[in-house]
C-alpha atoms as a PDB file:
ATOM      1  CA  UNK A   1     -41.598  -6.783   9.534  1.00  0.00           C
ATOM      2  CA  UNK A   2     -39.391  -5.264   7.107  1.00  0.00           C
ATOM      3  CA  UNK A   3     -35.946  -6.332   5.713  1.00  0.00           C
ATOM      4  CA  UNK A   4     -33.317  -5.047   7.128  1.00  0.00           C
ATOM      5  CA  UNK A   5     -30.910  -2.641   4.741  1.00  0.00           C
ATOM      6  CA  UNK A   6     -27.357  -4.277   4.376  1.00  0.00           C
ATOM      7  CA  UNK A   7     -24.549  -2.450   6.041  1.00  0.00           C
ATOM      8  CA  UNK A   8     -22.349  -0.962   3.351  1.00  0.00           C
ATOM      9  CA  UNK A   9     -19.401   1.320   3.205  1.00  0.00           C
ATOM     10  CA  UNK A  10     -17.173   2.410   0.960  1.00  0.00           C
ATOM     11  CA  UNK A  11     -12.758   1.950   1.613  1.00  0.00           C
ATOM     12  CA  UNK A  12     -12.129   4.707  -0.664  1.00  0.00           C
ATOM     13  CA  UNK A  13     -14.385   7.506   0.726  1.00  0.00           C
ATOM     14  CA  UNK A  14     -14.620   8.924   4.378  1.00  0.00           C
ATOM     15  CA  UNK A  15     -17.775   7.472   6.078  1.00  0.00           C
ATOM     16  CA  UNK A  16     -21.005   9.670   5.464  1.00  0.00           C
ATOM     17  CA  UNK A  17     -21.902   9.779   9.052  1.00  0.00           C
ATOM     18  CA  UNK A  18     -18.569  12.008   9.397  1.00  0.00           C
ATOM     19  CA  UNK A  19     -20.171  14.399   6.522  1.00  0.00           C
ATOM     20  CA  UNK A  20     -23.844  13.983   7.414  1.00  0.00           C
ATOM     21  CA  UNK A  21     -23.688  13.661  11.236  1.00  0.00           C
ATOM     22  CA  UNK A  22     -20.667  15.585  12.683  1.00  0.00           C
ATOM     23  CA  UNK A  23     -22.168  15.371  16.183  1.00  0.00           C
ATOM     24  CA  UNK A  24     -22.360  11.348  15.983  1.00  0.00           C
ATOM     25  CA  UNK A  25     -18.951  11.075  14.500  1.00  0.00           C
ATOM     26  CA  UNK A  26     -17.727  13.338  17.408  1.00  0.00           C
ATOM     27  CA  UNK A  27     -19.183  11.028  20.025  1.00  0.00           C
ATOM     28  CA  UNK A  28     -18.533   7.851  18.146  1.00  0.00           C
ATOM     29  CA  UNK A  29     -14.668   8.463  17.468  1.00  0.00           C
ATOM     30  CA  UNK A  30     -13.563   9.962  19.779  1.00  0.00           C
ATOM     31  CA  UNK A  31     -10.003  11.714  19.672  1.00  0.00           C
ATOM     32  CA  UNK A  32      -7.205   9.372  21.740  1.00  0.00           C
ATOM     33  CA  UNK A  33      -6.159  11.541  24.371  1.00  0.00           C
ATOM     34  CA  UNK A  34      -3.352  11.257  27.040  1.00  0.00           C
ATOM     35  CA  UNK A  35      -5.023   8.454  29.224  1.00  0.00           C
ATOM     36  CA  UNK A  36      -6.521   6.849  26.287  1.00  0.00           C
ATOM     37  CA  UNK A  37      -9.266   7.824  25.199  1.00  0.00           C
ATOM     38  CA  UNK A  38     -11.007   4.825  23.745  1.00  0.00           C
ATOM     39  CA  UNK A  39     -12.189   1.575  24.648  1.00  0.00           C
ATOM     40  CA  UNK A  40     -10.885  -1.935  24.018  1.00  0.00           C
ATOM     41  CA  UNK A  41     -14.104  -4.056  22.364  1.00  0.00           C
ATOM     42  CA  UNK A  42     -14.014  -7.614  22.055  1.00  0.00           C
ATOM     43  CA  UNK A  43     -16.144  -9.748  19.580  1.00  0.00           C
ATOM     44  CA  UNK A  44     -16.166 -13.203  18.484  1.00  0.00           C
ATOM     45  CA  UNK A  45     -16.356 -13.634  15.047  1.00  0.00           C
ATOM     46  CA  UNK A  46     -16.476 -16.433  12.603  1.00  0.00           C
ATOM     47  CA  UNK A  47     -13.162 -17.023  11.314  1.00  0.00           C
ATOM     48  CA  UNK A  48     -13.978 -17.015   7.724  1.00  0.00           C
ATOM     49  CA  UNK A  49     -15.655 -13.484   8.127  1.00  0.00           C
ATOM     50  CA  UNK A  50     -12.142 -12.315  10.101  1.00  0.00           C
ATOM     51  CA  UNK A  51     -10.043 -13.440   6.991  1.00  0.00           C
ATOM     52  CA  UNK A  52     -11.884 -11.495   4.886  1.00  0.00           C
ATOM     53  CA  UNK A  53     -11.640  -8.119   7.220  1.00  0.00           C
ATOM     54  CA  UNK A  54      -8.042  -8.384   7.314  1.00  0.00           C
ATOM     55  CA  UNK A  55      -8.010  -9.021   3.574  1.00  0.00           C
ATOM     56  CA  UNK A  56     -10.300  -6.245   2.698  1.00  0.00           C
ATOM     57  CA  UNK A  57      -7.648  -4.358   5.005  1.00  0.00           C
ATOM     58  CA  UNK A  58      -4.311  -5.329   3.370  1.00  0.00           C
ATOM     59  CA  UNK A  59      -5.855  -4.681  -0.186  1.00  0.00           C
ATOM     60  CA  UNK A  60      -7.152  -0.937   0.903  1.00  0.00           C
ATOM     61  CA  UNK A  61      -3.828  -0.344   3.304  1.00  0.00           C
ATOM     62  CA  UNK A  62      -6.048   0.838   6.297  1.00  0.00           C
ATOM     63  CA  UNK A  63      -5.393  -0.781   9.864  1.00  0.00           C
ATOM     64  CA  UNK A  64      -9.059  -3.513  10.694  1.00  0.00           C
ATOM     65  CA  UNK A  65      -9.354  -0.851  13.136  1.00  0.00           C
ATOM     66  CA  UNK A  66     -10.454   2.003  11.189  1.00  0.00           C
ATOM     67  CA  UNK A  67     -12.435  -0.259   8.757  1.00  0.00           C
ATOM     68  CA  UNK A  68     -14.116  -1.310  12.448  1.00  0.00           C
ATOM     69  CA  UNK A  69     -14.620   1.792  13.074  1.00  0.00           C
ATOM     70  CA  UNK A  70     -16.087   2.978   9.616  1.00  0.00           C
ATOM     71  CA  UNK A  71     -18.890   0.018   9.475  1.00  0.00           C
ATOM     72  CA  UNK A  72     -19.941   1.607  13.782  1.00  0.00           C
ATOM     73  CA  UNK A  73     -20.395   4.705  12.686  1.00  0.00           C
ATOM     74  CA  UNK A  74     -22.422   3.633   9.837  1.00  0.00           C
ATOM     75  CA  UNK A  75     -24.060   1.432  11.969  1.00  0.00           C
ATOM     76  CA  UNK A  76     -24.952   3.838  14.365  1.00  0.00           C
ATOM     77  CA  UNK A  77     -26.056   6.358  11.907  1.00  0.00           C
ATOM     78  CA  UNK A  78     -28.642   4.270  10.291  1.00  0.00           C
ATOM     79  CA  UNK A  79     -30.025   2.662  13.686  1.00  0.00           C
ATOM     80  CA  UNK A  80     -29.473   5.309  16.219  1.00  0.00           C
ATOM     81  CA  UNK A  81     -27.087   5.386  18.980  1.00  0.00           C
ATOM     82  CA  UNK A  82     -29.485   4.134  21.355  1.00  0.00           C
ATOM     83  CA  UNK A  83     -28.658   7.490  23.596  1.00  0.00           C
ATOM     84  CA  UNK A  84     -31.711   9.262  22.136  1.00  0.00           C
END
């Protein structure tokens, strides 16, 4: 079985799955709309890893959210959305 690639992305460049994939970035952030438009995820993480995601945050001013975001739609880019 093969090694697994590490998930990267960069803070100072828009994701490549928005440049690469348009369709995938369309599906996987979706634009907030009147009622809402996205879903509440919850995930326990170790509390080390959290202090470093809000660090990383502070240090590149952009919300955990969209850094959240950026690492799903890399994510999903480089395994598949599972919708295929």
């Amino acid at each position: 079985m093969a090694a697994k690639k590490p998930l990267t992305f960069s803070l100072h460049q828009p994701p490549p799955a928005l440049a690469a994939a348009p369709e995938l970035a369309a599906r996987a952030l979706p634009k907030a709309t009147a009622t809402g438009g996205r879903k509440q995820v919850g995930a326990r993480i170790p509390e080390a890893l959290y202090r470093q995601l809000k660090a990383r945050a502070a240090l590149s001013g952009e919300p955990v959210q969209a850094l959240l975001e950026t690492a799903v739609v890399e994510y999903l880019r480089q395994h598949g959305t599972g919708t295929e």
